[in-house]
C-alpha atoms as a PDB file:
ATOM      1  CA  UNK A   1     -35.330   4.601  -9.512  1.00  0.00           C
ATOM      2  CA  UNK A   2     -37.588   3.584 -12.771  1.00  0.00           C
ATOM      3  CA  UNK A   3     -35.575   0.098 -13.519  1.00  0.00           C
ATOM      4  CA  UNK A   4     -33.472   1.221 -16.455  1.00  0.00           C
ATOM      5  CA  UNK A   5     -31.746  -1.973 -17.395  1.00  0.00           C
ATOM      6  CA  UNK A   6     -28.014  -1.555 -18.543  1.00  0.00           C
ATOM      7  CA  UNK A   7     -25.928  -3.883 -19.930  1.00  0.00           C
ATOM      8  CA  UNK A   8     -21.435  -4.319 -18.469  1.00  0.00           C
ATOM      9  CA  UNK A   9     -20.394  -2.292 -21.002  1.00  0.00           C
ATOM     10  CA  UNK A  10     -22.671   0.294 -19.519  1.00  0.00           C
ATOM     11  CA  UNK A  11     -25.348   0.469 -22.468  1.00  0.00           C
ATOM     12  CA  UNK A  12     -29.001   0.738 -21.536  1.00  0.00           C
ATOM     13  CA  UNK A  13     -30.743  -1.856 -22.457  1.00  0.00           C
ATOM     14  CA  UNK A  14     -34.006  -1.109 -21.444  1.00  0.00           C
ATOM     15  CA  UNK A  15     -36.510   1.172 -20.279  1.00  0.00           C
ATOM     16  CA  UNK A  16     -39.862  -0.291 -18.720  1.00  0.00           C
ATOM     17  CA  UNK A  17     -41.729   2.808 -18.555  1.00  0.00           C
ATOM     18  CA  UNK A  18     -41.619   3.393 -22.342  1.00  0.00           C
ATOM     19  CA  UNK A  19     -43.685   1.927 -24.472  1.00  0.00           C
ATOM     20  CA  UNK A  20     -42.588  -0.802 -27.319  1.00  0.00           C
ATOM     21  CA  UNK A  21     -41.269  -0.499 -30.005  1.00  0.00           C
ATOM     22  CA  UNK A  22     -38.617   2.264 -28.636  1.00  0.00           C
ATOM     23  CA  UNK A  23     -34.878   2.989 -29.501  1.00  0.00           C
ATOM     24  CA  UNK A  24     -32.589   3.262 -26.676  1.00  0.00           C
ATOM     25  CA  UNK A  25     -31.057   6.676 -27.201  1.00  0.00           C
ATOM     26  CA  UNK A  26     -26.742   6.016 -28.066  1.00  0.00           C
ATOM     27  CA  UNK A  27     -25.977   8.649 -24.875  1.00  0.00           C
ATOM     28  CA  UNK A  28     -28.090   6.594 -22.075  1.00  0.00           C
ATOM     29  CA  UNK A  29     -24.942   5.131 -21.018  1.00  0.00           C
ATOM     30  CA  UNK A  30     -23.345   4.340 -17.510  1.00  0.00           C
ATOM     31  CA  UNK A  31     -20.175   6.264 -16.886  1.00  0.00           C
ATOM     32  CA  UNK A  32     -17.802   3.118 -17.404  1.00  0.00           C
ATOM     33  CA  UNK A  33     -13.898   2.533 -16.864  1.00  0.00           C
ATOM     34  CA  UNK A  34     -11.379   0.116 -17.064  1.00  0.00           C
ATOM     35  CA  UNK A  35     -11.532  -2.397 -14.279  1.00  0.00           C
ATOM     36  CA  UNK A  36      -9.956  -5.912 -13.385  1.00  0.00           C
ATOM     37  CA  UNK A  37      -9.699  -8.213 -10.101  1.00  0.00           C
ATOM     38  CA  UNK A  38      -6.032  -9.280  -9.098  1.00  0.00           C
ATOM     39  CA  UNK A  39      -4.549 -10.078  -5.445  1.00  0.00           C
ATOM     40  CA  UNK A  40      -8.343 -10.300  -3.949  1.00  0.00           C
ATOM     41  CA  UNK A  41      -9.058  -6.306  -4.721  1.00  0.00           C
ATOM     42  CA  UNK A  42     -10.506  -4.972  -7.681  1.00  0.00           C
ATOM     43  CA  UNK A  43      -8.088  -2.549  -9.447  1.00  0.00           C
ATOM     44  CA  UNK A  44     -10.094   0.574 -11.233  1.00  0.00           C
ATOM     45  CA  UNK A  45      -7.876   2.537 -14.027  1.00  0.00           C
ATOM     46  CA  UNK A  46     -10.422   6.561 -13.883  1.00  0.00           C
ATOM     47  CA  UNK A  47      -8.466   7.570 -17.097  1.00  0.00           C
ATOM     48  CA  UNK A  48      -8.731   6.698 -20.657  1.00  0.00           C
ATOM     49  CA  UNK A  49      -5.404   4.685 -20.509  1.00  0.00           C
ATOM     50  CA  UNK A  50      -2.927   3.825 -17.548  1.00  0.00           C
ATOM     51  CA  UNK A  51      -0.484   5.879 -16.883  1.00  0.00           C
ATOM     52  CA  UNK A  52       1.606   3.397 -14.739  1.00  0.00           C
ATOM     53  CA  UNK A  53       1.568  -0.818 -14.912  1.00  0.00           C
ATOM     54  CA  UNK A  54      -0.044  -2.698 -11.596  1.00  0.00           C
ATOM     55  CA  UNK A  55       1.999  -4.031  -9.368  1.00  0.00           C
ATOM     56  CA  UNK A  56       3.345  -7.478  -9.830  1.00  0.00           C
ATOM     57  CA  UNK A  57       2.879  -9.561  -6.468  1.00  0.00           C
ATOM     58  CA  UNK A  58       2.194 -12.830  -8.484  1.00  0.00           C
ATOM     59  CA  UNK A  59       5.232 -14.582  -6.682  1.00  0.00           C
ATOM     60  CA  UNK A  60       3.784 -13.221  -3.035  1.00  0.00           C
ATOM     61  CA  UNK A  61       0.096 -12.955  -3.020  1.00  0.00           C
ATOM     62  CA  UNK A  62      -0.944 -14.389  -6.470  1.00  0.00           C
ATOM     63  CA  UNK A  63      -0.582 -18.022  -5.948  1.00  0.00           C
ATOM     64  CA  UNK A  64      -0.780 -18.075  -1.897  1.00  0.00           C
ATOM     65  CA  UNK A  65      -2.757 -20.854  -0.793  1.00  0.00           C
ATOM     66  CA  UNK A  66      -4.269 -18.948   1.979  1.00  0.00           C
ATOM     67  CA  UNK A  67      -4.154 -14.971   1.125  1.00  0.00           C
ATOM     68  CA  UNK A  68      -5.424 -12.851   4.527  1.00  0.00           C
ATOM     69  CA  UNK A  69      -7.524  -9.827   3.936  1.00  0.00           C
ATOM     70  CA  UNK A  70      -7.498  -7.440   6.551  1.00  0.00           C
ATOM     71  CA  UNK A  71     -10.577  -5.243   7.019  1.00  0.00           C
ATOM     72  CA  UNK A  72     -10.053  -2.283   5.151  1.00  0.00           C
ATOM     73  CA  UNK A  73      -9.421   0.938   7.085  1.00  0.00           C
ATOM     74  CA  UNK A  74     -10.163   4.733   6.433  1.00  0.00           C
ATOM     75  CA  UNK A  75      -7.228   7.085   7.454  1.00  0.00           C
ATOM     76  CA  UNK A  76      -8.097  10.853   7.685  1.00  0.00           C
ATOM     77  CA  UNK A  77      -4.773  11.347   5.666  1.00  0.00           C
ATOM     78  CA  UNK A  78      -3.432  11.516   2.554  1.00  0.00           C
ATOM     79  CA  UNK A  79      -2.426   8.701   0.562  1.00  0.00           C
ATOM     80  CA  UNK A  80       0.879   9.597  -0.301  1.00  0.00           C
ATOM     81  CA  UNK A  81       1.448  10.076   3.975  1.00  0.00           C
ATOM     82  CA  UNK A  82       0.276   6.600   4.407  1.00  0.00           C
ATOM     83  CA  UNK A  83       2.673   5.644   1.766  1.00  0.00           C
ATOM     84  CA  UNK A  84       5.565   7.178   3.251  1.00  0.00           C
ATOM     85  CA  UNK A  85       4.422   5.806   6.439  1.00  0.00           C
ATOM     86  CA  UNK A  86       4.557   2.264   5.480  1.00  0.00           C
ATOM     87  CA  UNK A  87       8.021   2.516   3.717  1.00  0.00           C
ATOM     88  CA  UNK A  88       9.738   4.382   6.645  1.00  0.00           C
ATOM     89  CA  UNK A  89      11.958   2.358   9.064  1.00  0.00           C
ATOM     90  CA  UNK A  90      13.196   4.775  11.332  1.00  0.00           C
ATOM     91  CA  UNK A  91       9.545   5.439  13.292  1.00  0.00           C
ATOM     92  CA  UNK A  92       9.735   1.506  14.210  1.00  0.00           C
ATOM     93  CA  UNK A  93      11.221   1.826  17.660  1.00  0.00           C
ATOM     94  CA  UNK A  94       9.164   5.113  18.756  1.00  0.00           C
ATOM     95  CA  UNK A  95       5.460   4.453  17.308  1.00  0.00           C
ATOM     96  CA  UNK A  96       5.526   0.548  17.757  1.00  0.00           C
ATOM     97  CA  UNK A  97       7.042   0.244  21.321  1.00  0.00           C
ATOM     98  CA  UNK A  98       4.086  -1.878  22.144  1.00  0.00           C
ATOM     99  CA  UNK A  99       4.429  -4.590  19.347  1.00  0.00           C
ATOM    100  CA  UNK A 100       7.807  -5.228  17.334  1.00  0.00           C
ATOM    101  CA  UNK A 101       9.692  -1.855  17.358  1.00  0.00           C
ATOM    102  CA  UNK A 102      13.215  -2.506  18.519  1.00  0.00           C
ATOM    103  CA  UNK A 103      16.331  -1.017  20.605  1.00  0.00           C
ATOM    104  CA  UNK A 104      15.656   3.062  20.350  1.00  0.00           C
ATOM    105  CA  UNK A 105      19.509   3.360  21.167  1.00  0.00           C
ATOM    106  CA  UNK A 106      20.644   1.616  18.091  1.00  0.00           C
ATOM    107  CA  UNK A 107      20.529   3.562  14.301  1.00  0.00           C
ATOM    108  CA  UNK A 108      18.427   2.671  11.984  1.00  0.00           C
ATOM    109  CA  UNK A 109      21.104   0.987   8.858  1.00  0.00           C
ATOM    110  CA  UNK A 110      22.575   2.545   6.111  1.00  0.00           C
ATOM    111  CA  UNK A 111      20.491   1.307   2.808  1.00  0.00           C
ATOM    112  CA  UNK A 112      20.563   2.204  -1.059  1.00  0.00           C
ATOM    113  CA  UNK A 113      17.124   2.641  -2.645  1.00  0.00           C
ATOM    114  CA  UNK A 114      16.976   1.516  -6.075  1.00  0.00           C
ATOM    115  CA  UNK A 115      14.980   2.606  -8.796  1.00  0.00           C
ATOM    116  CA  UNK A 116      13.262   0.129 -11.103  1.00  0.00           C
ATOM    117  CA  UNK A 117      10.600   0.378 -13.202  1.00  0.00           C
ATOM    118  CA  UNK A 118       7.499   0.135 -11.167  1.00  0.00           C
ATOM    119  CA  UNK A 119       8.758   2.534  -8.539  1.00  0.00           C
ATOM    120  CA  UNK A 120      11.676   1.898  -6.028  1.00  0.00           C
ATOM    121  CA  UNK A 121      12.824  -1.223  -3.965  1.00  0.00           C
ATOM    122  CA  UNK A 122      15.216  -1.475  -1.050  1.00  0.00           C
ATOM    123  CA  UNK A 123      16.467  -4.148   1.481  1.00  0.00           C
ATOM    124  CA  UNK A 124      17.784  -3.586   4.931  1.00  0.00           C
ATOM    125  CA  UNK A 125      17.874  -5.475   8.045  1.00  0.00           C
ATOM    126  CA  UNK A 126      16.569  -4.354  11.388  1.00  0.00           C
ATOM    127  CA  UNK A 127      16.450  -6.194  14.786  1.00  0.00           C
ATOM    128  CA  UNK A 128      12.371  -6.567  15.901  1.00  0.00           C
ATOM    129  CA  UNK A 129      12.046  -6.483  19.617  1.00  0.00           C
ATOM    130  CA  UNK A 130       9.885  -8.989  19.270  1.00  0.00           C
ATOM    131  CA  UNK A 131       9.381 -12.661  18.218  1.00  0.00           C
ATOM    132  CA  UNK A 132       6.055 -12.232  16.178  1.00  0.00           C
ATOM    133  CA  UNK A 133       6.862 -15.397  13.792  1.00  0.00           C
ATOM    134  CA  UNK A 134       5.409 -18.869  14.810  1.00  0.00           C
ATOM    135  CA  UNK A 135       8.642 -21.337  13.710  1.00  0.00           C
ATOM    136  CA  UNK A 136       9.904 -22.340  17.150  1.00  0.00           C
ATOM    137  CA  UNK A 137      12.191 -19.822  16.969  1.00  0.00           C
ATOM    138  CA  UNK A 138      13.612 -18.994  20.941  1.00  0.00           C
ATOM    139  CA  UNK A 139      14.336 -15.443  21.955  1.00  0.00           C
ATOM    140  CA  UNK A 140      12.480 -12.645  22.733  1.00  0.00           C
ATOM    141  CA  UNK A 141      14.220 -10.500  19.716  1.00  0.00           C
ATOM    142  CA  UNK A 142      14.947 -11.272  16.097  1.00  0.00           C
ATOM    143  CA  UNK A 143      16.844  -9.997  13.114  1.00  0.00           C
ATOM    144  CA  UNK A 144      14.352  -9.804   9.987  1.00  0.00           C
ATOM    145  CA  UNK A 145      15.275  -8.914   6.424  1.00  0.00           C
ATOM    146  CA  UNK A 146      12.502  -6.306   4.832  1.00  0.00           C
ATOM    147  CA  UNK A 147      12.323  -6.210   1.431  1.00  0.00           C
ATOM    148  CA  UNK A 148      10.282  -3.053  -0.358  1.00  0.00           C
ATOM    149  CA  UNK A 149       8.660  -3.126  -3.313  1.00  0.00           C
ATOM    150  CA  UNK A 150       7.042   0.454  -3.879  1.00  0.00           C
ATOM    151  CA  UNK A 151       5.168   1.008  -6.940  1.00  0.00           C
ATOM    152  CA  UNK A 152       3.601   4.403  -7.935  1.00  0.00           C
ATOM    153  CA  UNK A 153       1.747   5.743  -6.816  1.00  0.00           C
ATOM    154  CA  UNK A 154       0.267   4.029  -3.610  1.00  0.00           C
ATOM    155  CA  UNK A 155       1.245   0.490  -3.897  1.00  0.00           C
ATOM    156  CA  UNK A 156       3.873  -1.411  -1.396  1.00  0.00           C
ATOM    157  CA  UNK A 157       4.861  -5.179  -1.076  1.00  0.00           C
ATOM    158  CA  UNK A 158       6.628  -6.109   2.187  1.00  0.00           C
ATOM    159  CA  UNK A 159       8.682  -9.014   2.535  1.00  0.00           C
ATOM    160  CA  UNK A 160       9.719 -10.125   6.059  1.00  0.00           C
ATOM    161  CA  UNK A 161      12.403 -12.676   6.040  1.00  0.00           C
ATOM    162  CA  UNK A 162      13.187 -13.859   9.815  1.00  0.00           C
ATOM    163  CA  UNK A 163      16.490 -15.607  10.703  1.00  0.00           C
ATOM    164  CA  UNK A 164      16.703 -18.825  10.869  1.00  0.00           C
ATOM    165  CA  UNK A 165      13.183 -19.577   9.384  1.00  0.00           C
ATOM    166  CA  UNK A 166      12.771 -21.308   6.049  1.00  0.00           C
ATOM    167  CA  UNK A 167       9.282 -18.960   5.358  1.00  0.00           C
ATOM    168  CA  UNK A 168       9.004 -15.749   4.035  1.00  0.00           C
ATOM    169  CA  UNK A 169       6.106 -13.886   4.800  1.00  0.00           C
ATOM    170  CA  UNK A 170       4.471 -10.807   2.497  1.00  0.00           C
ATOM    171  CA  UNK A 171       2.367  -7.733   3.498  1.00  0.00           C
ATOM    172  CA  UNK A 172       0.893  -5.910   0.306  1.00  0.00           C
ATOM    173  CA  UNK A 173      -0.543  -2.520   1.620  1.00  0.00           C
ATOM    174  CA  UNK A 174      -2.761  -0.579  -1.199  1.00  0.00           C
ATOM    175  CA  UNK A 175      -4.044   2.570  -0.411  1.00  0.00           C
ATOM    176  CA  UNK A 176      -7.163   4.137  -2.486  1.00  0.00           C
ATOM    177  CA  UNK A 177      -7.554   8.112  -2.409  1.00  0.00           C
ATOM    178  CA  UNK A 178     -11.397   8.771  -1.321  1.00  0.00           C
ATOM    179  CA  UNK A 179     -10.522  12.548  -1.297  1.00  0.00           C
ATOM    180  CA  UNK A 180      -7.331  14.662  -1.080  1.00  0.00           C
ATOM    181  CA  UNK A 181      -7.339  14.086   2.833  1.00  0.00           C
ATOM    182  CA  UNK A 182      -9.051  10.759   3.254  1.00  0.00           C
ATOM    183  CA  UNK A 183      -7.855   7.236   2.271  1.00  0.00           C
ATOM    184  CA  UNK A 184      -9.038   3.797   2.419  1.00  0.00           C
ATOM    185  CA  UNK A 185      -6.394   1.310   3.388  1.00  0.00           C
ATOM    186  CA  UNK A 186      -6.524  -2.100   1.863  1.00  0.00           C
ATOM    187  CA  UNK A 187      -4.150  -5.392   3.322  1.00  0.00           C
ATOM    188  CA  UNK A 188      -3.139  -8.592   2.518  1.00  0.00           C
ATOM    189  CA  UNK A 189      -0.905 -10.645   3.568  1.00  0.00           C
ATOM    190  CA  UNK A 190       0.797 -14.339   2.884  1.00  0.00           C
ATOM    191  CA  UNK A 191       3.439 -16.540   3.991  1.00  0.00           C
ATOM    192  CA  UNK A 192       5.397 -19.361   1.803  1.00  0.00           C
ATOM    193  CA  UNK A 193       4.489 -21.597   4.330  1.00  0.00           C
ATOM    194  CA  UNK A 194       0.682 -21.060   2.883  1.00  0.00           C
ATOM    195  CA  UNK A 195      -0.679 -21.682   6.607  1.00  0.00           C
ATOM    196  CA  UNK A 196      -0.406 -18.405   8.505  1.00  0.00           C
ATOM    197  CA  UNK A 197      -2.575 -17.680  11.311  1.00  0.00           C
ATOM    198  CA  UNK A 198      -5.323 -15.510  10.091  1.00  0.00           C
ATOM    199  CA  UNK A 199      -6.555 -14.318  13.953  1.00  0.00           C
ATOM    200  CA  UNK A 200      -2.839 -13.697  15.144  1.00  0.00           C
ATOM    201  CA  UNK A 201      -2.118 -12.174  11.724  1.00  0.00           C
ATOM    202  CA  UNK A 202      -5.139 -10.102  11.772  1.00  0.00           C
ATOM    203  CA  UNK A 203      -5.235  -8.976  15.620  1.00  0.00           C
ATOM    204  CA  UNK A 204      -0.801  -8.045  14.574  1.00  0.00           C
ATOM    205  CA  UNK A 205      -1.509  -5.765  11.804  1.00  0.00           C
ATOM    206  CA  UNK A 206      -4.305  -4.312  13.157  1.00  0.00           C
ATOM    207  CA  UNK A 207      -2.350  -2.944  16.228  1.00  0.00           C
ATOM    208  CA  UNK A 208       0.563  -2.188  13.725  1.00  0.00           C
ATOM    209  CA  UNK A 209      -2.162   0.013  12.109  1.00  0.00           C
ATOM    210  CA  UNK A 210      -3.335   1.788  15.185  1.00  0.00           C
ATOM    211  CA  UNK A 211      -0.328   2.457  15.976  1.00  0.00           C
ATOM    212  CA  UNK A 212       0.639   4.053  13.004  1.00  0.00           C
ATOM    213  CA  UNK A 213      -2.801   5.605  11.902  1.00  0.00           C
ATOM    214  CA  UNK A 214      -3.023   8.840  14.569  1.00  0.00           C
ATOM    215  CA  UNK A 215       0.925   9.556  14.222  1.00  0.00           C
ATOM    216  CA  UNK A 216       0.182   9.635  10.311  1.00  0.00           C
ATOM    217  CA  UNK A 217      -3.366  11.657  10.511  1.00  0.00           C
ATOM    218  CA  UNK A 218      -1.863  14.400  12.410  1.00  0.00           C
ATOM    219  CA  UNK A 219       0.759  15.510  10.137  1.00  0.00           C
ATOM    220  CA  UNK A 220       1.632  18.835   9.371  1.00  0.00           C
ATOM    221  CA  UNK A 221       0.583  20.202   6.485  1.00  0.00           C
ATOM    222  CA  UNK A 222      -1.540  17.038   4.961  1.00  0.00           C
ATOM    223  CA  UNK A 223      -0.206  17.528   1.676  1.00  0.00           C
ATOM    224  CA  UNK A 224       3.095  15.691   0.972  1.00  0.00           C
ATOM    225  CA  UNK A 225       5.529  18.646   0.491  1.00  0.00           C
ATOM    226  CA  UNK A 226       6.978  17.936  -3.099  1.00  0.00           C
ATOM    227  CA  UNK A 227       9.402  20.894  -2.581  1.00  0.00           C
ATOM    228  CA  UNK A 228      12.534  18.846  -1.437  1.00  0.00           C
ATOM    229  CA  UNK A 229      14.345  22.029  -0.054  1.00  0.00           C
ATOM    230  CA  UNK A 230      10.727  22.343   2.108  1.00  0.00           C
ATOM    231  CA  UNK A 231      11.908  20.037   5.225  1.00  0.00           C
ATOM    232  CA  UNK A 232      15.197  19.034   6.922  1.00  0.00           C
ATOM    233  CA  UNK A 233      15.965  15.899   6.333  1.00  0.00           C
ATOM    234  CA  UNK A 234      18.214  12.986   7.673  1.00  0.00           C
ATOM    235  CA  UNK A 235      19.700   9.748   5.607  1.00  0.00           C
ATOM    236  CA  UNK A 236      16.572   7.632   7.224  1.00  0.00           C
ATOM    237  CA  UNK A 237      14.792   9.968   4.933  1.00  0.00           C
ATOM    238  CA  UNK A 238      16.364   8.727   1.659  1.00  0.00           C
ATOM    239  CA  UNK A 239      13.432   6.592   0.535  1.00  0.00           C
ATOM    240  CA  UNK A 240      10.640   9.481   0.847  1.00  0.00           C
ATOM    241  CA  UNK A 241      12.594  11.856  -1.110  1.00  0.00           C
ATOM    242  CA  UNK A 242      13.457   9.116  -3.602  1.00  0.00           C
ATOM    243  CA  UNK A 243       9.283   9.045  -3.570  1.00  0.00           C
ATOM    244  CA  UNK A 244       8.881  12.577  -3.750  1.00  0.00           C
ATOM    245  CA  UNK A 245      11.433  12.792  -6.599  1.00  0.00           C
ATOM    246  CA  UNK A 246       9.214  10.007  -8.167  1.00  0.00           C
ATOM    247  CA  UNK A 247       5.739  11.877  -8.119  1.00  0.00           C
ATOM    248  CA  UNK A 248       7.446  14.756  -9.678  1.00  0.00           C
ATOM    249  CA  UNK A 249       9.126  12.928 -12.443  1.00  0.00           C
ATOM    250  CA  UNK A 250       6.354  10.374 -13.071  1.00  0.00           C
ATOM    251  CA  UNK A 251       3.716  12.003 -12.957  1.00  0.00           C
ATOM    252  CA  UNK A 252       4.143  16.016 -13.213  1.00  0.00           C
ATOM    253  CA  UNK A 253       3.257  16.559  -9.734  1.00  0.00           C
ATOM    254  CA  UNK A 254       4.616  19.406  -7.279  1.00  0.00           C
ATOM    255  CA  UNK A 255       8.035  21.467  -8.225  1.00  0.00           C
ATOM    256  CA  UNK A 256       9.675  21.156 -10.901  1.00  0.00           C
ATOM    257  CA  UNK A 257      12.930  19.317 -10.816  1.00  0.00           C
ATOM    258  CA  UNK A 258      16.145  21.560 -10.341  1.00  0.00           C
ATOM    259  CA  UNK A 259      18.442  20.243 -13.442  1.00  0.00           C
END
């Protein structure tokens, strides 16, 4: 408003209404924090120091060829939901019917979730009712292997490998709190191939999304219940309690554990 001048440290530089000679006073300062661009998205740390390490998607997104950003989304939700949302399995043949959800008769597959240092990573293979992957490929259904790569608190790498193809294709889904109840939703995905089809690619995920996004915004309550004895839950489940279990422990969040 009167063209104070500041420097990227956040300093003031200088004010044009004053008259020279003047001192910049020490406490005209922009509110500044640590910051640094990675994977096309600019990664902002609001505390002193980080209490948790990035993710690491060098091998997936960091030297693809041709990265896709989706257009980021805003979910009325919060981000831990969308998180849950994105790392649960057994929703696929009920919410995404209409795009690659598969056979509702058959169970979802029995699947350990490991923990590792930047959060927890599984691998399981599910049958897509549809062929979504341009190799040539014949047949209207296909076995993919999904490998998860969660790290706290709201960061998850997908890795779709699809039988019989020599390409492995990667989804990293970020999601940045605006409030308690309302998150932004950032994408991007990558192939090994480095030539996906950005319009199929984008027009896929984005009904994915809207399939998802409703199901997810109308949950009941909107904060993710961190009191595991809260809800009934079935072995599908194992990789949002190993989540829940995670806020608590890394962060101090919800119930304490029971030893």
């Amino acid at each position: 408003m009167h063209g104070l001048h500041f420097a990227a440290d956040g300093r003031c530089t200088e004010i044009p209404s004053m008259p020279k000679p003047y001192r910049v006073p020490d406490k005209l300062r922009l509110q500044s924090c640590q910051a640094v661009e990675k994977y096309g998205m600019v990664w902002v740390c609001l505390a002193d120091e980080p209490r948790h390490p990035m993710p690491n998607w060098d091998a997936a997104v960091g030297g693809a060829a041709r990265p896709i950003f989706l257009p980021n989304d805003v979910w009325k939700a919060a981000a831990s939901r969308h998180v849950e949302n994105f790392n649960d399995l057994a929703h696929f043949p009920w919410v995404h019917a209409g795009t690659f959800g598969g056979d509702k008769a058959v169970a979802i597959p029995r699947h350990e979730v490991e923990r590792t240092d930047f959060g927890l990573r599984f691998v399981v293979d599910y049958v897509e009712g549809a062929n979504r992957y341009q190799d040539g490929f014949e047949g209207a259904e296909r076995e993919v292997r999904y490998t998860y790569e969660l790290t706290y608190p709201f960061a998850t790498l997908l890795i779709m490998e699809p039988e019989g193809s020599a390409a492995r294709y990667f989804i990293g889904d970020v999601v940045c709190p605006e409030s308690a109840h309302v998150s932004r939703i950032f994408q991007v995905l990558s192939d090994t191939a480095g030539m996906p089809d950005r319009d199929f690619w984008v027009k896929d995920q984005a009904l994915v999304n809207e399939e998802d996004r409703p199901m997810v915004e109308e949950q009941r309550p909107e904060d993710l219940p961190l009191d595991l004895s809260a809800e009934i839950h079935i072995p599908a489940d194992r990789v949002s309690l190993e989540y829940r279990r995670g806020l608590i422990e890394r962060f101090g969040l919800g119930a304490p554990m029971a030893a």
